[in-house]
ModelCIF file with pLDDT and N, C-alpha, C, O atoms, coordinates in Angstrom:
data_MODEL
#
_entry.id   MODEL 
#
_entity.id                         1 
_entity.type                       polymer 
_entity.pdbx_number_of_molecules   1 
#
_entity_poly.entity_id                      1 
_entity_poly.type                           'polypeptide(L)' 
_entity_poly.nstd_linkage                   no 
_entity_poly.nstd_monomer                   no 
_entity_poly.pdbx_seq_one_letter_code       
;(UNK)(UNK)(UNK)(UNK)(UNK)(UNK)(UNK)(UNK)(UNK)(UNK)(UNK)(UNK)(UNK)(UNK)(UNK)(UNK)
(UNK)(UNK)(UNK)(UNK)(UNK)(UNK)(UNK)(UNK)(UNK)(UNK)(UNK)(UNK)(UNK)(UNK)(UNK)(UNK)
(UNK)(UNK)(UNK)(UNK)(UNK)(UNK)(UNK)(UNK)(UNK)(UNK)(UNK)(UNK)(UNK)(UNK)(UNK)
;
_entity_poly.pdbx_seq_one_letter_code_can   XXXXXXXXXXXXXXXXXXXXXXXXXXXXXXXXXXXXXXXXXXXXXXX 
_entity_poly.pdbx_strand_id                 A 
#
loop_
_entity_poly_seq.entity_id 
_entity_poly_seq.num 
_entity_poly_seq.mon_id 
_entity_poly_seq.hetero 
1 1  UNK n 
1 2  UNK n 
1 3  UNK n 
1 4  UNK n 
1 5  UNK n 
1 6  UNK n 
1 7  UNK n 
1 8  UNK n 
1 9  UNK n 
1 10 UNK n 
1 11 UNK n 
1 12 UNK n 
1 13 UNK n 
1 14 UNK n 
1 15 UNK n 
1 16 UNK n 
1 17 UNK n 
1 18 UNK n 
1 19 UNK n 
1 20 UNK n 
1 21 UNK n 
1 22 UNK n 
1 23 UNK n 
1 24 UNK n 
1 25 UNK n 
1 26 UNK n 
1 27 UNK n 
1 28 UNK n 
1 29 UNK n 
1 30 UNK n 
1 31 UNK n 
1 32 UNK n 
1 33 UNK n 
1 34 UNK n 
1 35 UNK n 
1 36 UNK n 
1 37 UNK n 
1 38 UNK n 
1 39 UNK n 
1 40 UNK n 
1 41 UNK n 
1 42 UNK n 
1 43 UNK n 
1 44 UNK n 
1 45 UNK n 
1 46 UNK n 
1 47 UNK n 
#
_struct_asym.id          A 
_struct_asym.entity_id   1 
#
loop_
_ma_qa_metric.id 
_ma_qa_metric.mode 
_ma_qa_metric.name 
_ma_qa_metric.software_group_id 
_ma_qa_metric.type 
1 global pLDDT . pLDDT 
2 local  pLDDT . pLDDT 
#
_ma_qa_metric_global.metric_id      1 
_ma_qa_metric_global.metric_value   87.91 
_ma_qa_metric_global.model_id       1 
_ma_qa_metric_global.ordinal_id     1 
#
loop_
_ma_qa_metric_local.label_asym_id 
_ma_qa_metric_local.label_comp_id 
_ma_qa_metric_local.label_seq_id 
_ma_qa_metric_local.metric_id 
_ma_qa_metric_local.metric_value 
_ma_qa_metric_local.model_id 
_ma_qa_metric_local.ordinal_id 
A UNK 1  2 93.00 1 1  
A UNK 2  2 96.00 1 2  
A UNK 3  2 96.00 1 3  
A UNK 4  2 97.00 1 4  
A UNK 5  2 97.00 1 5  
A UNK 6  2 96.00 1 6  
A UNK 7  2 95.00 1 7  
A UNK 8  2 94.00 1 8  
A UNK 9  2 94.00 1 9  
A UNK 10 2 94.00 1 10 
A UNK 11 2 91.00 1 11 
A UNK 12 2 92.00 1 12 
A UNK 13 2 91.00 1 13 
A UNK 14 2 87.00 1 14 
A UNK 15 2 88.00 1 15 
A UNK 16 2 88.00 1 16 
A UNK 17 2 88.00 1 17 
A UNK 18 2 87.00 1 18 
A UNK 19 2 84.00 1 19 
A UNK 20 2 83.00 1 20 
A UNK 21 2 79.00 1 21 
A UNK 22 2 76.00 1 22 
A UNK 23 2 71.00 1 23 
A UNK 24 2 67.00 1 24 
A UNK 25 2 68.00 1 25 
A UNK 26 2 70.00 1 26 
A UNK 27 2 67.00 1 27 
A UNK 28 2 76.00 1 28 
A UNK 29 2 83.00 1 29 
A UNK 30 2 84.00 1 30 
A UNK 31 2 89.00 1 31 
A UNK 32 2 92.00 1 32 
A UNK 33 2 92.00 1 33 
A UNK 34 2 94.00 1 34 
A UNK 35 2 92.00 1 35 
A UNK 36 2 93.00 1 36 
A UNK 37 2 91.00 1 37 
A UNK 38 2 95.00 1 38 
A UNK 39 2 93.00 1 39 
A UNK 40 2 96.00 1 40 
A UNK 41 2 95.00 1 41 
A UNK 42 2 95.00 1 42 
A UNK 43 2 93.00 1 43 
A UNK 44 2 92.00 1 44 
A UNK 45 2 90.00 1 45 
A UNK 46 2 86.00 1 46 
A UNK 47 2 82.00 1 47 
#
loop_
_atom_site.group_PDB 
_atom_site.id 
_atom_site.type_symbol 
_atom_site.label_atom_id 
_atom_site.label_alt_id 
_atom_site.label_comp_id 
_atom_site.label_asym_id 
_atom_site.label_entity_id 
_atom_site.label_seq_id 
_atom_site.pdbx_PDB_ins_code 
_atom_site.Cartn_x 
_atom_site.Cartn_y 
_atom_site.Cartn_z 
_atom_site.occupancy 
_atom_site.B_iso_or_equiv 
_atom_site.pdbx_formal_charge 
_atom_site.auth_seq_id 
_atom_site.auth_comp_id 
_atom_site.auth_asym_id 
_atom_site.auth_atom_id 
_atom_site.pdbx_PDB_model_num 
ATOM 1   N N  . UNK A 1 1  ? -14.582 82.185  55.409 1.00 93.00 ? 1  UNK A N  1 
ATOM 2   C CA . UNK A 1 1  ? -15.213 83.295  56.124 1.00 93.00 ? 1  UNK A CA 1 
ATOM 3   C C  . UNK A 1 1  ? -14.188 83.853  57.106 1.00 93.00 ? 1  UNK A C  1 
ATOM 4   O O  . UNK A 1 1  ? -14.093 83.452  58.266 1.00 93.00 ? 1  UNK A O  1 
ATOM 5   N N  . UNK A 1 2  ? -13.518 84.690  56.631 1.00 96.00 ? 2  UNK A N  1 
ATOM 6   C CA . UNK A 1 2  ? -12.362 85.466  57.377 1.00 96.00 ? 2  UNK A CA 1 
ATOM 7   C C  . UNK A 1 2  ? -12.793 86.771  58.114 1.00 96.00 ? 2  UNK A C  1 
ATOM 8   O O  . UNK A 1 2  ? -12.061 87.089  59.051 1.00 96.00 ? 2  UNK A O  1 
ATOM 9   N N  . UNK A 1 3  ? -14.107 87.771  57.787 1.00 96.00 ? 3  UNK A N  1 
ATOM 10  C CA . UNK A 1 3  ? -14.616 89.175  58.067 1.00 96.00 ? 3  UNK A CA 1 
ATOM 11  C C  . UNK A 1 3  ? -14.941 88.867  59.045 1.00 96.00 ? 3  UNK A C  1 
ATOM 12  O O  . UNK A 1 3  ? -15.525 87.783  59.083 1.00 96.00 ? 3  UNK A O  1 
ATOM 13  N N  . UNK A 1 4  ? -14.800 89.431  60.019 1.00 97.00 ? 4  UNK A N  1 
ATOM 14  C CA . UNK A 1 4  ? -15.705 89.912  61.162 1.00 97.00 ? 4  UNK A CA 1 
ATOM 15  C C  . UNK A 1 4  ? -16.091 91.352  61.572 1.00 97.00 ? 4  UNK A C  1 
ATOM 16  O O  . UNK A 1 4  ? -17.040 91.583  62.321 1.00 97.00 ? 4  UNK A O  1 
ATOM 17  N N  . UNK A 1 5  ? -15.261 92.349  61.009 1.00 97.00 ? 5  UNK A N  1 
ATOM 18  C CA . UNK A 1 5  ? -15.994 93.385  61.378 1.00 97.00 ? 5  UNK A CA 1 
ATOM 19  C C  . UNK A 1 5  ? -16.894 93.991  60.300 1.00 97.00 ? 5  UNK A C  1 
ATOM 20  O O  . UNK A 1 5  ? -16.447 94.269  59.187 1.00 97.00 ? 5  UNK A O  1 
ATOM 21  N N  . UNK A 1 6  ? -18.242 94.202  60.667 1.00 96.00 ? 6  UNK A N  1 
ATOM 22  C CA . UNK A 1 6  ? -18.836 95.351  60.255 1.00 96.00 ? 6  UNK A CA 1 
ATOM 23  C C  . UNK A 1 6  ? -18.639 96.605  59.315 1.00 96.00 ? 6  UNK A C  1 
ATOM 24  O O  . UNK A 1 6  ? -18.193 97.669  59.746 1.00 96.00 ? 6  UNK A O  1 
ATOM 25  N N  . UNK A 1 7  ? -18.973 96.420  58.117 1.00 95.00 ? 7  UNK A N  1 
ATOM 26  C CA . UNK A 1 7  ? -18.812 97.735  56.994 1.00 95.00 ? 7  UNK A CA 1 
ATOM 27  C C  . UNK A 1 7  ? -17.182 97.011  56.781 1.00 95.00 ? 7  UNK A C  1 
ATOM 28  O O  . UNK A 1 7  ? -16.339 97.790  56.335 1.00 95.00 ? 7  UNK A O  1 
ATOM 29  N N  . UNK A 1 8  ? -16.747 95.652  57.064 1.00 94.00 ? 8  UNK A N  1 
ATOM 30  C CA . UNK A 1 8  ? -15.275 95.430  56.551 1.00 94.00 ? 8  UNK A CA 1 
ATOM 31  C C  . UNK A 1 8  ? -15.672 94.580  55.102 1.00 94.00 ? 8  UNK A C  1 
ATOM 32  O O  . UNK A 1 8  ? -16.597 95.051  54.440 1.00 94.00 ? 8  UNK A O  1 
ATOM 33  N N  . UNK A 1 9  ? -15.189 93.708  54.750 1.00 94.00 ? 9  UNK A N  1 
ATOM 34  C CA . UNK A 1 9  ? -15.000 93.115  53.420 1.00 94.00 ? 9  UNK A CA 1 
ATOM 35  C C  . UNK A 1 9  ? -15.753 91.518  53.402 1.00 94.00 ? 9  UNK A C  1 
ATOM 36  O O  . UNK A 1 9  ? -15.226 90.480  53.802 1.00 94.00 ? 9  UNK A O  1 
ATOM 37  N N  . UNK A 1 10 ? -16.729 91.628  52.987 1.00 94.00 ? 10 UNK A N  1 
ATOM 38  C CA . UNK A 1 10 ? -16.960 89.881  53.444 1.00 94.00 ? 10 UNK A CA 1 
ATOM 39  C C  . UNK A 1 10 ? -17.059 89.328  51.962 1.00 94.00 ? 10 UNK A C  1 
ATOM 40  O O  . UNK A 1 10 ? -17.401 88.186  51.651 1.00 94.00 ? 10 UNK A O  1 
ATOM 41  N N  . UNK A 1 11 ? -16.667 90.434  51.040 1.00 91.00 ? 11 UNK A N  1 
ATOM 42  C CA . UNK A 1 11 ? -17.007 90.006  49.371 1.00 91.00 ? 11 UNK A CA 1 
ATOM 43  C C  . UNK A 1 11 ? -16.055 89.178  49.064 1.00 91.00 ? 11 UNK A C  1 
ATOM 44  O O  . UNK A 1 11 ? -16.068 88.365  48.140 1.00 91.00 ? 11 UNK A O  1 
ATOM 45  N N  . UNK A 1 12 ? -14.719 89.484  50.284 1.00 92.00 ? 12 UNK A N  1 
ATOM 46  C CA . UNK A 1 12 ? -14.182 89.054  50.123 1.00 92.00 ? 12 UNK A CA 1 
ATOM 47  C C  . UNK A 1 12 ? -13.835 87.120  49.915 1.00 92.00 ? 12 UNK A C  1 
ATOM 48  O O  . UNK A 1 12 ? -13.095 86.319  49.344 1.00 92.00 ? 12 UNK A O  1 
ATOM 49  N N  . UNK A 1 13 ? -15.330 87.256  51.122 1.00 91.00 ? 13 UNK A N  1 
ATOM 50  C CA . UNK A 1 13 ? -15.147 85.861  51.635 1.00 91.00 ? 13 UNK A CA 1 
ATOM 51  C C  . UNK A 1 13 ? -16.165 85.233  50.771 1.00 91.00 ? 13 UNK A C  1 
ATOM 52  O O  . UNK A 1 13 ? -16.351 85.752  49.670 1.00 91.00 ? 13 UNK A O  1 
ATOM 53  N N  . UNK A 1 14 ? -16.848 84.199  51.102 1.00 87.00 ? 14 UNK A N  1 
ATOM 54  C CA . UNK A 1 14 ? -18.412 83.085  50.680 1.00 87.00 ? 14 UNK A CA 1 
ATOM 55  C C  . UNK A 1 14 ? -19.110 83.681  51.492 1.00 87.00 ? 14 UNK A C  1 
ATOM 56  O O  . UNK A 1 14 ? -19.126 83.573  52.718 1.00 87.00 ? 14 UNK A O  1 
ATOM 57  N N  . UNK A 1 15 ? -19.851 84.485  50.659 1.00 88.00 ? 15 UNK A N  1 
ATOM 58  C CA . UNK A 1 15 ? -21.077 85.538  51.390 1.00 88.00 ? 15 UNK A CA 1 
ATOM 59  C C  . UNK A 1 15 ? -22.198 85.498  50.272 1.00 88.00 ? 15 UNK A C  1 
ATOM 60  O O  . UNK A 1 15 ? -22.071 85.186  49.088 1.00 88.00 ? 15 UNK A O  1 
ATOM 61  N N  . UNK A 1 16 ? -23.541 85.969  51.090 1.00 88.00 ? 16 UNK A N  1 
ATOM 62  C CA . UNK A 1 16 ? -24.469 86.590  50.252 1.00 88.00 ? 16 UNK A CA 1 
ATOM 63  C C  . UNK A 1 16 ? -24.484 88.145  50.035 1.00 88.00 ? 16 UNK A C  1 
ATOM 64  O O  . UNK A 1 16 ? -24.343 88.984  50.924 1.00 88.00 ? 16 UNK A O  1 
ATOM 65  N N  . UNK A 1 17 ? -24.694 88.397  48.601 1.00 88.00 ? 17 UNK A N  1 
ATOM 66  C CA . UNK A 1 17 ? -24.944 89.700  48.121 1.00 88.00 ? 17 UNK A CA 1 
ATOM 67  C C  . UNK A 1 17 ? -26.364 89.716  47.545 1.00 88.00 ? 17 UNK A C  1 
ATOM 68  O O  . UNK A 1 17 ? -27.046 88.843  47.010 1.00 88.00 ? 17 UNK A O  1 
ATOM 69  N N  . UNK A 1 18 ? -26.598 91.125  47.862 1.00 87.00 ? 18 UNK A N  1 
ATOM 70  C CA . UNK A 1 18 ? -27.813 91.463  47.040 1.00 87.00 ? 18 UNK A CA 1 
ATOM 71  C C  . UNK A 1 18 ? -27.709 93.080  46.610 1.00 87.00 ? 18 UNK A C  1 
ATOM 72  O O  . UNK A 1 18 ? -27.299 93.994  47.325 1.00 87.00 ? 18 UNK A O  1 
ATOM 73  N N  . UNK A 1 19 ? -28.076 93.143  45.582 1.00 84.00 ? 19 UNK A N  1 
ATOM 74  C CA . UNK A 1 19 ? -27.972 94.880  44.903 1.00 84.00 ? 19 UNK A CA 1 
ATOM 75  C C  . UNK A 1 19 ? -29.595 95.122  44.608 1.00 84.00 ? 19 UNK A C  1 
ATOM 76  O O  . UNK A 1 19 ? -30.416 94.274  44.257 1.00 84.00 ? 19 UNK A O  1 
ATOM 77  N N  . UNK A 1 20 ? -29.755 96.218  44.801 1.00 83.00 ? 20 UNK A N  1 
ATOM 78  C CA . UNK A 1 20 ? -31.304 96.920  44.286 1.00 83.00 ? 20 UNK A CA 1 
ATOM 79  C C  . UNK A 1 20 ? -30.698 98.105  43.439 1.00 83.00 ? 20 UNK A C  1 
ATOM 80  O O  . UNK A 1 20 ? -29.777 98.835  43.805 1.00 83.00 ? 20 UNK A O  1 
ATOM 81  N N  . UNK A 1 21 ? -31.327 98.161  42.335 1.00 79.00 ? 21 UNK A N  1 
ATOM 82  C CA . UNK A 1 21 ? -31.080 99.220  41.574 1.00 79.00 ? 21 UNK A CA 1 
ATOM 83  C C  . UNK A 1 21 ? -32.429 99.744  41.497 1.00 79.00 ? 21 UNK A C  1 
ATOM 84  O O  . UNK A 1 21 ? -33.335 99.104  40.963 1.00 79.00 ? 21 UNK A O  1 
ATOM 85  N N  . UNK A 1 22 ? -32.599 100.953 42.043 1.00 76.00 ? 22 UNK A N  1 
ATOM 86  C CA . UNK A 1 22 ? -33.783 101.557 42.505 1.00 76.00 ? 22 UNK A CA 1 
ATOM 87  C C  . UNK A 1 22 ? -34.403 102.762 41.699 1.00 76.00 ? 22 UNK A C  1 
ATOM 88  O O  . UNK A 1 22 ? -35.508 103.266 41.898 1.00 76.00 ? 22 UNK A O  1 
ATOM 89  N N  . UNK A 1 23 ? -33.234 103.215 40.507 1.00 71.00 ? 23 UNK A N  1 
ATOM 90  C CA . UNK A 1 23 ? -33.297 103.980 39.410 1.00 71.00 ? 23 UNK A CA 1 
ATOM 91  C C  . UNK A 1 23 ? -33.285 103.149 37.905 1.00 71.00 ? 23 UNK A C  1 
ATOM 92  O O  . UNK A 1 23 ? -32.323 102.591 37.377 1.00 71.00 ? 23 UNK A O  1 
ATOM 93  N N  . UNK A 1 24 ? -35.068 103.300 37.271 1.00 67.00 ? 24 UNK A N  1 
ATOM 94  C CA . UNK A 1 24 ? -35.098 102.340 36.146 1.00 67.00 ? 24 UNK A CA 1 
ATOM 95  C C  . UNK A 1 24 ? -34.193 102.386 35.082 1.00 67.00 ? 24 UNK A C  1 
ATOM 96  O O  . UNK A 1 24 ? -34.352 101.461 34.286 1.00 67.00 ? 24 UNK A O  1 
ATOM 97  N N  . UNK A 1 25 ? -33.322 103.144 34.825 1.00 68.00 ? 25 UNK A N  1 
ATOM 98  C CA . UNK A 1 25 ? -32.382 102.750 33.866 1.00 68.00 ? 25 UNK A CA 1 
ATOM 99  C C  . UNK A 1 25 ? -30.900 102.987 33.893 1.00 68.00 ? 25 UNK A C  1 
ATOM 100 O O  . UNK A 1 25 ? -30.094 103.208 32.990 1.00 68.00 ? 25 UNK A O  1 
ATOM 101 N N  . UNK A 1 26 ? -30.760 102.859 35.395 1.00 70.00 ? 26 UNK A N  1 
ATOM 102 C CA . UNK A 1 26 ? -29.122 103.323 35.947 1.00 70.00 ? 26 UNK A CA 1 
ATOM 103 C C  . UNK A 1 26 ? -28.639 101.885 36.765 1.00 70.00 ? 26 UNK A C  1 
ATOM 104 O O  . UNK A 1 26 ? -29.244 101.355 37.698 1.00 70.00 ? 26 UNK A O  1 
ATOM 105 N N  . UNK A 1 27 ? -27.582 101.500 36.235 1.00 67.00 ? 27 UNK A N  1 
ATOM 106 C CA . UNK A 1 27 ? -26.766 100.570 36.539 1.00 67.00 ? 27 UNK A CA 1 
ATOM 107 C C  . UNK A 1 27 ? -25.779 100.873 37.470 1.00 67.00 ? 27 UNK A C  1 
ATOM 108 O O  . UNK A 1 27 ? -25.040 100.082 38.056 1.00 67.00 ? 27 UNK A O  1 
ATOM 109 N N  . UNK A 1 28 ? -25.848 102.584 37.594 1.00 76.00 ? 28 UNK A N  1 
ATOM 110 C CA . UNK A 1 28 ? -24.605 103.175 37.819 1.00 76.00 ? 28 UNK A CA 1 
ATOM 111 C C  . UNK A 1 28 ? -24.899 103.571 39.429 1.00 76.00 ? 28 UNK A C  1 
ATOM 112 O O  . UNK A 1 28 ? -24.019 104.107 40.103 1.00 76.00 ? 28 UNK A O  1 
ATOM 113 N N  . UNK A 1 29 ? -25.955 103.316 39.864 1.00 83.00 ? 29 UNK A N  1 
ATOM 114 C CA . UNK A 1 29 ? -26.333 103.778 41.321 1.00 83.00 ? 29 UNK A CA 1 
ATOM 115 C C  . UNK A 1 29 ? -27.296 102.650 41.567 1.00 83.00 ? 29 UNK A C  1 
ATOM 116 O O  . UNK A 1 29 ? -28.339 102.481 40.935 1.00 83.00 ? 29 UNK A O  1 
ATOM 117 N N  . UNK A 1 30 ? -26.709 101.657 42.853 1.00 84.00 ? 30 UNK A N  1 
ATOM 118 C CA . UNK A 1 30 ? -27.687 101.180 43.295 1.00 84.00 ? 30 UNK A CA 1 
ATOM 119 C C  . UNK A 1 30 ? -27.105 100.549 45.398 1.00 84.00 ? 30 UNK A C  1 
ATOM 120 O O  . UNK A 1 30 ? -26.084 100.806 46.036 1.00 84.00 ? 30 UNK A O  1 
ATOM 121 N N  . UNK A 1 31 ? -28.227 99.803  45.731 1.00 89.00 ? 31 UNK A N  1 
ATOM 122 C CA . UNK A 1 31 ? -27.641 100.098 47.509 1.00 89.00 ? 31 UNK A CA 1 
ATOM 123 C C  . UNK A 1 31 ? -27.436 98.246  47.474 1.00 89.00 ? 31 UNK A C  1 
ATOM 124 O O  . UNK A 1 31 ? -28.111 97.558  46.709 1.00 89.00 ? 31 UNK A O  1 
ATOM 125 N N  . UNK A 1 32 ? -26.599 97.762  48.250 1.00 92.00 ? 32 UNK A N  1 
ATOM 126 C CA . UNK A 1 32 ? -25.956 96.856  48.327 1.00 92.00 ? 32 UNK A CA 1 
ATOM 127 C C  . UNK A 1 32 ? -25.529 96.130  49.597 1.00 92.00 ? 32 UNK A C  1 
ATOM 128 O O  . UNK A 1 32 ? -24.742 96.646  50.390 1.00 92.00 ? 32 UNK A O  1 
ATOM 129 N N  . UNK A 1 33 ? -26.012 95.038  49.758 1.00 92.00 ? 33 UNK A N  1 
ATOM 130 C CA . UNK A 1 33 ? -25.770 94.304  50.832 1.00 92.00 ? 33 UNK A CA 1 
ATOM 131 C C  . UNK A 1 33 ? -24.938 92.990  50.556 1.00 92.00 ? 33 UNK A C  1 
ATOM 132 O O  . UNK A 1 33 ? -24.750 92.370  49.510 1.00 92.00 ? 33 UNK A O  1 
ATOM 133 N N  . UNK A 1 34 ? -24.475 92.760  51.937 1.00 94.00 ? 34 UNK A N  1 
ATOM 134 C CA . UNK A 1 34 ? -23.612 91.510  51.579 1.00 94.00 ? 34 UNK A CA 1 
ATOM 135 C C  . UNK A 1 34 ? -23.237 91.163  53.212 1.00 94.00 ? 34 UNK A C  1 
ATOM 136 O O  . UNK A 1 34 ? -22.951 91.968  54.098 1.00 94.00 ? 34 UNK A O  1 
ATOM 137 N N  . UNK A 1 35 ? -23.322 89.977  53.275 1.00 92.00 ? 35 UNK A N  1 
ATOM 138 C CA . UNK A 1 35 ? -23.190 89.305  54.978 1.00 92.00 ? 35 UNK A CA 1 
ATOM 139 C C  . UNK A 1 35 ? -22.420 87.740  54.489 1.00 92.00 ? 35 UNK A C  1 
ATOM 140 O O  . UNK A 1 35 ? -22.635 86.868  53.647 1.00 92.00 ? 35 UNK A O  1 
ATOM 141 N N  . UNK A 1 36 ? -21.615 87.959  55.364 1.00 93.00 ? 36 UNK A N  1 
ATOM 142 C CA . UNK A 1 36 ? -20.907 86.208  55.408 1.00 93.00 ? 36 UNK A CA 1 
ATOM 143 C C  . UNK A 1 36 ? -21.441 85.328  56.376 1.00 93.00 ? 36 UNK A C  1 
ATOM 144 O O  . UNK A 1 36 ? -22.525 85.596  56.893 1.00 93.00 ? 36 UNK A O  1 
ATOM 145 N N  . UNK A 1 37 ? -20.667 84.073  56.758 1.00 91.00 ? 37 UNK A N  1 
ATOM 146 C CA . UNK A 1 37 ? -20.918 83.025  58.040 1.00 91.00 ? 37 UNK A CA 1 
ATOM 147 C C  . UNK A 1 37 ? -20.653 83.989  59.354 1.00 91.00 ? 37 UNK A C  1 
ATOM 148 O O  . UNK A 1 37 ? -21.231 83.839  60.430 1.00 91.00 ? 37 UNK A O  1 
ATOM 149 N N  . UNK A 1 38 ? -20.033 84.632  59.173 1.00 95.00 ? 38 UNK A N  1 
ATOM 150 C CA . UNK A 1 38 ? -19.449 85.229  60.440 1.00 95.00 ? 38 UNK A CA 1 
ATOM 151 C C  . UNK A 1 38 ? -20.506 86.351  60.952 1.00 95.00 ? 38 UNK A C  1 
ATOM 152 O O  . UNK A 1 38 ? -20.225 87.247  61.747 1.00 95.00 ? 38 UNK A O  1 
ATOM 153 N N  . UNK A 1 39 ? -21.601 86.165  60.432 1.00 93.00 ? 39 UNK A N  1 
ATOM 154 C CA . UNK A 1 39 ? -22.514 87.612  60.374 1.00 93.00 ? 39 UNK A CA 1 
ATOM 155 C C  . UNK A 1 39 ? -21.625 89.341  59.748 1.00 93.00 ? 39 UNK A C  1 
ATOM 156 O O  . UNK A 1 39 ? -22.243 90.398  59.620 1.00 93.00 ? 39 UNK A O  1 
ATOM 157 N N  . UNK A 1 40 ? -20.505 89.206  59.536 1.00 96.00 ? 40 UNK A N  1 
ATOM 158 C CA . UNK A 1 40 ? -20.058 90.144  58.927 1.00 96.00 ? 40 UNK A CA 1 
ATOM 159 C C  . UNK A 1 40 ? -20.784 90.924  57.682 1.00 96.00 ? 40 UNK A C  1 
ATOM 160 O O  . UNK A 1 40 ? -20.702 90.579  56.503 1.00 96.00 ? 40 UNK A O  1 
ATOM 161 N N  . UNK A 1 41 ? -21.623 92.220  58.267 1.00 95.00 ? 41 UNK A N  1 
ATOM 162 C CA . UNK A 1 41 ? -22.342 92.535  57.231 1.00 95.00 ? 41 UNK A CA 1 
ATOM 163 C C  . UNK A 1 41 ? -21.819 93.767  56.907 1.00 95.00 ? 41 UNK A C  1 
ATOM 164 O O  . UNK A 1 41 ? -21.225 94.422  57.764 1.00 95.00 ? 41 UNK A O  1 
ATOM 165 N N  . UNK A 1 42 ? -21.996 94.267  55.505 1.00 95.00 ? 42 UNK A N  1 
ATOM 166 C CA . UNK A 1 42 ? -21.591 95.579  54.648 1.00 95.00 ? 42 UNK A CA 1 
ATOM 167 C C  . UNK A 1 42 ? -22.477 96.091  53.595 1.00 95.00 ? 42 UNK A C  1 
ATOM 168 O O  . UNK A 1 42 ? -22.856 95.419  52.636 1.00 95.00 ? 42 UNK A O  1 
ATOM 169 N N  . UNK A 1 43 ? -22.779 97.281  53.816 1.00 93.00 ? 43 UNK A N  1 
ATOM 170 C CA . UNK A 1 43 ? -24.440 97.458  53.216 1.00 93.00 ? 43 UNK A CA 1 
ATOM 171 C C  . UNK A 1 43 ? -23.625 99.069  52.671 1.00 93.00 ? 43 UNK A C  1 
ATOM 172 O O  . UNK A 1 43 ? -22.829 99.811  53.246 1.00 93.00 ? 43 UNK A O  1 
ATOM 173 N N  . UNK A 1 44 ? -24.238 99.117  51.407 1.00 92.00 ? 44 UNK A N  1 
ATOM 174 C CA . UNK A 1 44 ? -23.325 100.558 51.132 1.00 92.00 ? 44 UNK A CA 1 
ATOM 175 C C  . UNK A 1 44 ? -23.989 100.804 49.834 1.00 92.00 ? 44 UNK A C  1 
ATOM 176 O O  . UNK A 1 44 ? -24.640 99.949  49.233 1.00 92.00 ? 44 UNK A O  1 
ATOM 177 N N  . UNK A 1 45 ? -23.698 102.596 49.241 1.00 90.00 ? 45 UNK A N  1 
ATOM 178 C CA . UNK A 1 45 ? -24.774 102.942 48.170 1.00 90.00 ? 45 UNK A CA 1 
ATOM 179 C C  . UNK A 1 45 ? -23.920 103.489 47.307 1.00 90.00 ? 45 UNK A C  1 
ATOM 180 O O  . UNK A 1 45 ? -23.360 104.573 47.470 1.00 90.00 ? 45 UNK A O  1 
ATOM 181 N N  . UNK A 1 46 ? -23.804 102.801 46.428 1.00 86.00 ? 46 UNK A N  1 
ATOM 182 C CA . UNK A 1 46 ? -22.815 103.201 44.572 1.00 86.00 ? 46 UNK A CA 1 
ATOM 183 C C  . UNK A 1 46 ? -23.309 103.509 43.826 1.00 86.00 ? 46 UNK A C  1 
ATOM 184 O O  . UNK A 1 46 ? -24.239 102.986 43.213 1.00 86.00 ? 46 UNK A O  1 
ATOM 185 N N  . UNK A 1 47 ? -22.657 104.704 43.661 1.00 82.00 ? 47 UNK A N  1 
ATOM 186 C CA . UNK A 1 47 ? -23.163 105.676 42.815 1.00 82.00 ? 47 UNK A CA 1 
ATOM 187 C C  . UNK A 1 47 ? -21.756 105.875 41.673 1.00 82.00 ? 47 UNK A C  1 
ATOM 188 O O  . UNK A 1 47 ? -21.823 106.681 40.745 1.00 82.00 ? 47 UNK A O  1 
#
C-alpha cells in the first residue's frame, strides 16, 4: 500500500475494486471504485 493521495493509483497497490455497469449490455461504460490500506480512494467513470 504505497497511494496516498486521492483520485491517485491504489490499483496499483492491494486494494478493493468494485465496477457497476449500469448499462444492460455495455461493458464499455461503467463507474468504478477502488480504495487501498491507506484509505487512498479513486472512483472514476469509463466510458
Amino acid at each position: 500500500a504505497r497511494e496516498t493521495k486521492r483520485d491517485g493509483q491504489p490499483y496499483l497497490d492491494d486494494c478493493a475494486e468494485i465496477f457497476f455497469i449500469t448499462a444492460p449490455d455495455s461493458l464499455d461504460t461503467h463507474f468504478g471504485y477502488e480504495l487501498n490500506l491507506n484509505k487512498a480512494v479513486n472512483d472514476f467513470i469509463f466510458f
